[in-house]
Protein backbone atom coordinates (compact mmCIF):
# COMPACT_ATOMS: atom_id res chain seq x y z
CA UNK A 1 0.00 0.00 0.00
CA UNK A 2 1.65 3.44 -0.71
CA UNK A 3 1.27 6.49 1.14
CA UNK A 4 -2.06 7.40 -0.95
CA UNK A 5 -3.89 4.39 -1.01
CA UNK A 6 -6.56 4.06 1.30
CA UNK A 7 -8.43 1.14 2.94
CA UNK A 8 -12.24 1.21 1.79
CA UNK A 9 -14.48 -1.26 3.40
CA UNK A 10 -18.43 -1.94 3.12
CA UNK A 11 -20.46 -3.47 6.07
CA UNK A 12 -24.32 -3.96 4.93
CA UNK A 13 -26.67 -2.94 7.96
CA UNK A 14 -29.26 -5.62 8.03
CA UNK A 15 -32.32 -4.41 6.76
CA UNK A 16 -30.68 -0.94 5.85
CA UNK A 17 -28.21 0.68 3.98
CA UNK A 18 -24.69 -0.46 2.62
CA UNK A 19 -22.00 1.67 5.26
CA UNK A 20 -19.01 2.91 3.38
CA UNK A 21 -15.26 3.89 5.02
CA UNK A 22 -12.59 5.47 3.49
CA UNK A 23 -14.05 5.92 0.14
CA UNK A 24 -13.29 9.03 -2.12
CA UNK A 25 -15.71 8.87 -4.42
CA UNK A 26 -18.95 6.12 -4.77
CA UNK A 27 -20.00 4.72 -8.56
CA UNK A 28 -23.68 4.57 -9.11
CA UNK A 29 -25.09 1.87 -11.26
CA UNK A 30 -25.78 3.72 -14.38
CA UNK A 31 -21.47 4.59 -13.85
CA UNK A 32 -22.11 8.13 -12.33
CA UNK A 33 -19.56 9.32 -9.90
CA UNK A 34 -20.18 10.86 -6.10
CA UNK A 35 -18.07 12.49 -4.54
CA UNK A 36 -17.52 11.45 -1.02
CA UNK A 37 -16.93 14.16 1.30
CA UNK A 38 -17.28 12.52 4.33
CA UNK A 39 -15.13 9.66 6.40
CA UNK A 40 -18.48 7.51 6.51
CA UNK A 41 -21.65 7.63 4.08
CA UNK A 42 -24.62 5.32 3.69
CA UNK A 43 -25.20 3.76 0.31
CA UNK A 44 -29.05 2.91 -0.90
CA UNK A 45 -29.30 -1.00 -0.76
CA UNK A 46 -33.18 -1.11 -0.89
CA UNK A 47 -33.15 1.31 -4.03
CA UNK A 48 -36.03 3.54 -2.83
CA UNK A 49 -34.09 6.46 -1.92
CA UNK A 50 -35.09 9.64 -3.03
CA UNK A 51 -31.39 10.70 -3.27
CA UNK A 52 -29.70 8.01 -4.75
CA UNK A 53 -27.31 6.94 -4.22
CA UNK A 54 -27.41 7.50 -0.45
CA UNK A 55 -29.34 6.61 1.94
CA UNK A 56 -32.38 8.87 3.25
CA UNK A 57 -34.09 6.20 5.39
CA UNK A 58 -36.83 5.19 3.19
CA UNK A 59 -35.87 1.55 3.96
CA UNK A 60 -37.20 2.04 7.31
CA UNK A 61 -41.06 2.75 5.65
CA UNK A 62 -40.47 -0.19 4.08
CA UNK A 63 -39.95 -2.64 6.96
CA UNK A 64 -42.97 -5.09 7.23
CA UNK A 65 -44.76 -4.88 10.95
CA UNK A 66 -43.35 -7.79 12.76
């Protein structure tokens, strides 16, 4: 690893969004880039966000009644 490569790693939040560390910039499916300004952001797994590609909690609507 040299002294500008960074360590990115993903960790899905059951029933939620996909966390991302250390990222600089996040690739949307349709190949878009984000910029990531931030050490942590949450990525859109359930893919009704109204911000895509992060996460704005819609998942949580989504959730049946247990």
């Amino acid at each position: 690893m040299t002294s500008t490569d960074r360590e990115v790693t993903v960790e899905q939040c059951p029933g939620g969004p996909l966390l991302v560390r250390g990222a600089d910039i996040i690739r949307d499916a349709e190949g878009t880039a984000h910029d990531v300004t931030r050490p942590l952001v949450a990525v859109c797994a359930c893919g009704k966000t109204g911000r895509p590609p992060w996460c704005d909690g819609t998942h949580k609507a989504l959730r049946r009644p247990t």
